[in-house]
C-alpha atoms as a PDB file:
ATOM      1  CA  UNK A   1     133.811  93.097  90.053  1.00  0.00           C
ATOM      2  CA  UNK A   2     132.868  92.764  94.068  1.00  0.00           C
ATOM      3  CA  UNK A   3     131.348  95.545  95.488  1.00  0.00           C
ATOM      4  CA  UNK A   4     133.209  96.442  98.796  1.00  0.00           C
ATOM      5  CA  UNK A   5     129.349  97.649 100.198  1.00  0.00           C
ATOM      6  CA  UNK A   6     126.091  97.741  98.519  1.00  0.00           C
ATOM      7  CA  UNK A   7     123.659 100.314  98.984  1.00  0.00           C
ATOM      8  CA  UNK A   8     121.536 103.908  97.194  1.00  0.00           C
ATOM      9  CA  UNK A   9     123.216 104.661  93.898  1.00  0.00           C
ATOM     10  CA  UNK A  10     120.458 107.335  93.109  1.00  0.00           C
ATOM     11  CA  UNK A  11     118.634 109.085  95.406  1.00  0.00           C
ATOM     12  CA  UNK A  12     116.098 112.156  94.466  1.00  0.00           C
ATOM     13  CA  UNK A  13     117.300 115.527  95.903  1.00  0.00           C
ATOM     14  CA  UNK A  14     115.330 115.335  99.160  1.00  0.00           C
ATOM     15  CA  UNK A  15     114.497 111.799  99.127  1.00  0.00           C
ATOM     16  CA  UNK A  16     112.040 110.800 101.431  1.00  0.00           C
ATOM     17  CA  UNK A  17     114.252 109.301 104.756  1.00  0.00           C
ATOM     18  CA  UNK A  18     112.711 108.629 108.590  1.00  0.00           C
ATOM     19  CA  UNK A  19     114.293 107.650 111.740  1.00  0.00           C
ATOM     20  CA  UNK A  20     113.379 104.644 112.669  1.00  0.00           C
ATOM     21  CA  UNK A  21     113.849 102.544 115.900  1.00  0.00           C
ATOM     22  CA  UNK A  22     115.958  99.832 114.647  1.00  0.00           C
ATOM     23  CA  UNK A  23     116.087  96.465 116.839  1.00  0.00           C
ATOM     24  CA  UNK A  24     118.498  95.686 118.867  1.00  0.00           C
ATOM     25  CA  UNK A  25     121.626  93.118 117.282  1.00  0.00           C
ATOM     26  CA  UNK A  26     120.528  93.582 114.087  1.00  0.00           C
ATOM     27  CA  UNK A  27     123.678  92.368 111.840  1.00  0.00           C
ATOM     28  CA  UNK A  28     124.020  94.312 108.637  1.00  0.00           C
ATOM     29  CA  UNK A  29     126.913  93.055 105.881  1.00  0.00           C
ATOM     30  CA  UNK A  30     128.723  95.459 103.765  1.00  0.00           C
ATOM     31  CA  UNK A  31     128.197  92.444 101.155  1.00  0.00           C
ATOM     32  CA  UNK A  32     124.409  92.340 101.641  1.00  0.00           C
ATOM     33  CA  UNK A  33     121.175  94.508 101.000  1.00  0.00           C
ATOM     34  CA  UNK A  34     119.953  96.604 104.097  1.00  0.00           C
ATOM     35  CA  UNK A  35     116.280  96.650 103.679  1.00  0.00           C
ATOM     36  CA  UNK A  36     113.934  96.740 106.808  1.00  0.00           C
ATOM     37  CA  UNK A  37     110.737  95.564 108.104  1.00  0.00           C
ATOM     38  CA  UNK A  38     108.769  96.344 110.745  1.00  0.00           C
ATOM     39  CA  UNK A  39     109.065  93.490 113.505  1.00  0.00           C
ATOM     40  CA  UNK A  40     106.370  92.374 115.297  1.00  0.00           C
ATOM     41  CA  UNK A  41     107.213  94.216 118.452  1.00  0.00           C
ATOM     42  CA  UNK A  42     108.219  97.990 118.613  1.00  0.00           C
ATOM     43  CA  UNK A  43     110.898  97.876 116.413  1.00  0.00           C
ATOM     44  CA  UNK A  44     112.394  97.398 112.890  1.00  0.00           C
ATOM     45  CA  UNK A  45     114.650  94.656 111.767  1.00  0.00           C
ATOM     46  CA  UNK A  46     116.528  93.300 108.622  1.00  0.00           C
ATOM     47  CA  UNK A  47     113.885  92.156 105.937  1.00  0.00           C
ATOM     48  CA  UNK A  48     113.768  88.710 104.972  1.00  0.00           C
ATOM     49  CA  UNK A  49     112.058  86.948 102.315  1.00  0.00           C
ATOM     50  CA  UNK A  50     108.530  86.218 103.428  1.00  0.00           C
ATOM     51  CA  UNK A  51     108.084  90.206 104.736  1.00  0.00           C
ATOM     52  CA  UNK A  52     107.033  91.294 101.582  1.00  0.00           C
ATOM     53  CA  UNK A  53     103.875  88.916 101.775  1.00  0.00           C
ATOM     54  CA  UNK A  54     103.010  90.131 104.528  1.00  0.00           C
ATOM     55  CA  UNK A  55     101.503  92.886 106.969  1.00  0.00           C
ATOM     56  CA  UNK A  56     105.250  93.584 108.302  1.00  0.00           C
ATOM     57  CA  UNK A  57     106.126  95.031 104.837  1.00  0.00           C
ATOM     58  CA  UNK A  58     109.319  96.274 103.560  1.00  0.00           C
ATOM     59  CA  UNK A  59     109.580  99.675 104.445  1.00  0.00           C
ATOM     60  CA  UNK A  60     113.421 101.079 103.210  1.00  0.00           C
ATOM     61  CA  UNK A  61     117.301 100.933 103.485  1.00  0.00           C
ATOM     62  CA  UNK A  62     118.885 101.521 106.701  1.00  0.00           C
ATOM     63  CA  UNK A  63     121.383 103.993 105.783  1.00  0.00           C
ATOM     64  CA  UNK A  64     124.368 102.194 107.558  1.00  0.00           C
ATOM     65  CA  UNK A  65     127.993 101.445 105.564  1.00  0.00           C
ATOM     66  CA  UNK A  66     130.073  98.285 106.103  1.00  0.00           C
ATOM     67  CA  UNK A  67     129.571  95.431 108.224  1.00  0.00           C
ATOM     68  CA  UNK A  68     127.247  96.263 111.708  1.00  0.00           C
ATOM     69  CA  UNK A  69     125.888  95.067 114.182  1.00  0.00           C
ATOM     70  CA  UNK A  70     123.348  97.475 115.778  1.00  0.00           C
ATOM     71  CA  UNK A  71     123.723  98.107 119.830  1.00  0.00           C
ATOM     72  CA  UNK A  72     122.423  95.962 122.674  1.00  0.00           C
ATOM     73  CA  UNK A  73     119.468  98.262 122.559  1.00  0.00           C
ATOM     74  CA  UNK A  74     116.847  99.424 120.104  1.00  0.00           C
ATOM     75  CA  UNK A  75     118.662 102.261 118.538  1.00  0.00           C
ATOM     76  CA  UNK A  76     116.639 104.948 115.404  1.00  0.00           C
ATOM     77  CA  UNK A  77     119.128 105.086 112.163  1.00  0.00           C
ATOM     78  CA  UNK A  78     118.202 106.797 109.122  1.00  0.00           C
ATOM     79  CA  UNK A  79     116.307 104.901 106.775  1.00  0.00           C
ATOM     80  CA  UNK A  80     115.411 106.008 103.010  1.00  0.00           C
ATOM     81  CA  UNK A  81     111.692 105.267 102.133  1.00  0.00           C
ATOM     82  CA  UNK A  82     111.910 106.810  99.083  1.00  0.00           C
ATOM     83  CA  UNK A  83     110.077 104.522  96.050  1.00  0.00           C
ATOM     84  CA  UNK A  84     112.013 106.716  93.589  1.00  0.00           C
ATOM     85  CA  UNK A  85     115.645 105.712  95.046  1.00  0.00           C
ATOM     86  CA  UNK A  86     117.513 103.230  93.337  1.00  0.00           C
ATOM     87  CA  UNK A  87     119.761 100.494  95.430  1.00  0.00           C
ATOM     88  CA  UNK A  88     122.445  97.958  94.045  1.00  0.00           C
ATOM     89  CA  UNK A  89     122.350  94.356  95.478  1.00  0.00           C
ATOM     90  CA  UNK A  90     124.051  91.407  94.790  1.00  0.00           C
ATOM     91  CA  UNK A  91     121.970  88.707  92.497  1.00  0.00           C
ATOM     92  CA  UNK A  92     120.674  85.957  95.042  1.00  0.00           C
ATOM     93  CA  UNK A  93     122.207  81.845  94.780  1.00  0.00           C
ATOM     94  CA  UNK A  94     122.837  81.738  90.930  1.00  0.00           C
ATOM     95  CA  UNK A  95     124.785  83.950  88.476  1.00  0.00           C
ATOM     96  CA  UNK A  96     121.850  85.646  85.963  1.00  0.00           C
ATOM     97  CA  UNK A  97     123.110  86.141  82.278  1.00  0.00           C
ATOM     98  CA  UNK A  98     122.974  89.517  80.058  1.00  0.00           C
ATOM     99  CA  UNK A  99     119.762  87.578  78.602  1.00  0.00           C
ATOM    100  CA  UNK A 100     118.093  87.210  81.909  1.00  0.00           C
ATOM    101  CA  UNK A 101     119.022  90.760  83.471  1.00  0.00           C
ATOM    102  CA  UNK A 102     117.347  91.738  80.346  1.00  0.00           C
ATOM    103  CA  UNK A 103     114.264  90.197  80.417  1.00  0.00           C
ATOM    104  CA  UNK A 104     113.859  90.892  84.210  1.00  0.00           C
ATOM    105  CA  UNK A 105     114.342  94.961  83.848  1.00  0.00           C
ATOM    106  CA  UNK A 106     110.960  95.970  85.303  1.00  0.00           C
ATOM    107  CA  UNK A 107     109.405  93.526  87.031  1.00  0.00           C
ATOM    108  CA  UNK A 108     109.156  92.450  89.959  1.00  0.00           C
ATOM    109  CA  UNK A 109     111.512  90.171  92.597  1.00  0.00           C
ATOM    110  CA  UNK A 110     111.949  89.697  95.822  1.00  0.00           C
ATOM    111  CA  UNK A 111     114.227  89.678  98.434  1.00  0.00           C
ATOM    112  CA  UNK A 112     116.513  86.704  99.383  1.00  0.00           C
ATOM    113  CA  UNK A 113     118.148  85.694 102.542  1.00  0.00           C
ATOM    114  CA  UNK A 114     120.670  83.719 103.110  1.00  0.00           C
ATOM    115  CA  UNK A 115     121.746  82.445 106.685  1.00  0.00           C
ATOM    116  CA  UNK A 116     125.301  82.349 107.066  1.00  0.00           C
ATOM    117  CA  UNK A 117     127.232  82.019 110.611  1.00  0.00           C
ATOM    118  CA  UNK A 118     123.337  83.544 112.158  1.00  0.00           C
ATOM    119  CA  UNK A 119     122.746  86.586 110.165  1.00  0.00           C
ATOM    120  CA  UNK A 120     121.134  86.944 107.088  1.00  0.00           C
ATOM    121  CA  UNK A 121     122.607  88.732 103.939  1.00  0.00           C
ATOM    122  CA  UNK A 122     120.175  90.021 101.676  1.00  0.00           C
ATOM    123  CA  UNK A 123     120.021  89.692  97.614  1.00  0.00           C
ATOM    124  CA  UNK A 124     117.675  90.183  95.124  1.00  0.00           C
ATOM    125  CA  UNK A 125     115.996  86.720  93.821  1.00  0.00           C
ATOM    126  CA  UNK A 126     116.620  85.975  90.003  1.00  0.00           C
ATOM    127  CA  UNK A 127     113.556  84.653  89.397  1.00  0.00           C
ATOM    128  CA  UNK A 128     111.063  87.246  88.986  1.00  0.00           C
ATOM    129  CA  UNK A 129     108.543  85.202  90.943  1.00  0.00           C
ATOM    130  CA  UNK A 130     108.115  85.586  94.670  1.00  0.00           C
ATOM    131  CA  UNK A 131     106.483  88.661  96.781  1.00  0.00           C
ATOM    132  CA  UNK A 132     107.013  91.437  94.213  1.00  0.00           C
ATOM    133  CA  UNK A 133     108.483  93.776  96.841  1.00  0.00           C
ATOM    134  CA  UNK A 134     111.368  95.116  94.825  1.00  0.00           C
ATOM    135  CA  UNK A 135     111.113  96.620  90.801  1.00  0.00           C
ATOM    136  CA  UNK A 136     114.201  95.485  88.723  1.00  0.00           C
ATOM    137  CA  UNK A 137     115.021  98.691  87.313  1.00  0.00           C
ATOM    138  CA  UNK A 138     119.144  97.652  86.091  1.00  0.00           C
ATOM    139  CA  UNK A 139     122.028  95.589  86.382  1.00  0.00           C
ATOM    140  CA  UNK A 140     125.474  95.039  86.369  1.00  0.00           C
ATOM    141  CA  UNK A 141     126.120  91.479  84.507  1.00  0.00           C
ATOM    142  CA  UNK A 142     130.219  91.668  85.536  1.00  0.00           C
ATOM    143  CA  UNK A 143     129.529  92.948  89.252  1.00  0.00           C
ATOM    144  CA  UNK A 144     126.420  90.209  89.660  1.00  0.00           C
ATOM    145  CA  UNK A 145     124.314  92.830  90.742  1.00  0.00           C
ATOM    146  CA  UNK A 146     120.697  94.321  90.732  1.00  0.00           C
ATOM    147  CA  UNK A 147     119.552  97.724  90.515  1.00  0.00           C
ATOM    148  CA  UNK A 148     116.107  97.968  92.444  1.00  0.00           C
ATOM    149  CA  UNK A 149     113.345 100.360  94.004  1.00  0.00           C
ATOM    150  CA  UNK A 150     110.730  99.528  96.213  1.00  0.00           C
ATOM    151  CA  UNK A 151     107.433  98.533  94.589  1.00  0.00           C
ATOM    152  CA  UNK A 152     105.162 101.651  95.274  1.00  0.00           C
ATOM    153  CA  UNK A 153     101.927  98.757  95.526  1.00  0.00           C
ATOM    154  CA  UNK A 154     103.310  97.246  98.059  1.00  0.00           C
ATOM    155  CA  UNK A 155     105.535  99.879  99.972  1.00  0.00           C
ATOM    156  CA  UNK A 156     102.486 101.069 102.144  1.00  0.00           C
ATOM    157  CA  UNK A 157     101.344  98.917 104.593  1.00  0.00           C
ATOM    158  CA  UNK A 158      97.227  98.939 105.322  1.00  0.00           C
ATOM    159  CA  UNK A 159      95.473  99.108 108.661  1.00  0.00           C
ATOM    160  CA  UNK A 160      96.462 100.266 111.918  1.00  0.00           C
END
């Protein structure tokens, strides 16, 4: 089964959710996870990969549906922070069996991006290896998909 949009499939009655200033051109796909990071200037962006290991952390979903491309300037969306909310992704580069969704419920993983036509589309690596950002919490073995919440250890960034 293809999911149309990926996104929250649980979140806690009053989930935790900020506005935050999301950079500008910042292409979001329906097919794709919509996890953020801070960016380096005064703005957020779309995570990629190597943001977990880092002091940009990941920080929560921008609540946007479909296929978008934020506006030509930085613009605040609503972005669940939540570590209790639960988000379905699609399974990064290979196909995982029942076996390995299995043996990778509650661990760790990471975020993958893929660079297609200059945007990146997010997934959740199937290895359990990588920056740990993301728990494993369920799957979907038909759909190719993840269930996920952001790892509490490494959901608050240090420092000022």
């Amino acid at each position: 089964m293809n999911h149309a949009n990926y996104g929250p499939i649980f979140c806690p009655t009053g989930a935790q959710r900020v506005e935050l200033p999301i950079n500008a051109s910042v292409a979001f796909k329906a097919k794709g996870g919509k996890f953020v990071s801070k960016d380096s200037t005064t703005g957020y962006k779309l995570a990629v990969a190597a943001d977990g290991a880092t002091t940009l952390g990941v920080i929560g979903w921008c609540e946007v549906q479909g296929d978008i491309t934020t506006p030509a300037a930085i613009t605040k969306y609503s972005v669940i922070t939540d570590p209790k909310a639960i988000f379905e992704m699609p399974i990064g580069v290979a196909a995982m069996t029942e076996a390995e969704c299995i043996t990778a419920m509650f661990k760790t993983s990471s975020i993958v991006d893929t660079n297609v036509a200059g945007t990146s589309v997010q997934s959740v690596r199937k290895s359990t290896t990588g920056t740990g950002e993301l728990i494993i919490v369920g799957y979907d073995v038909d759909a190719q998909t993840l269930y996920v919440q952001l790892n509490p250890a490494q959901h608050v960034l240090r420092g000022v």
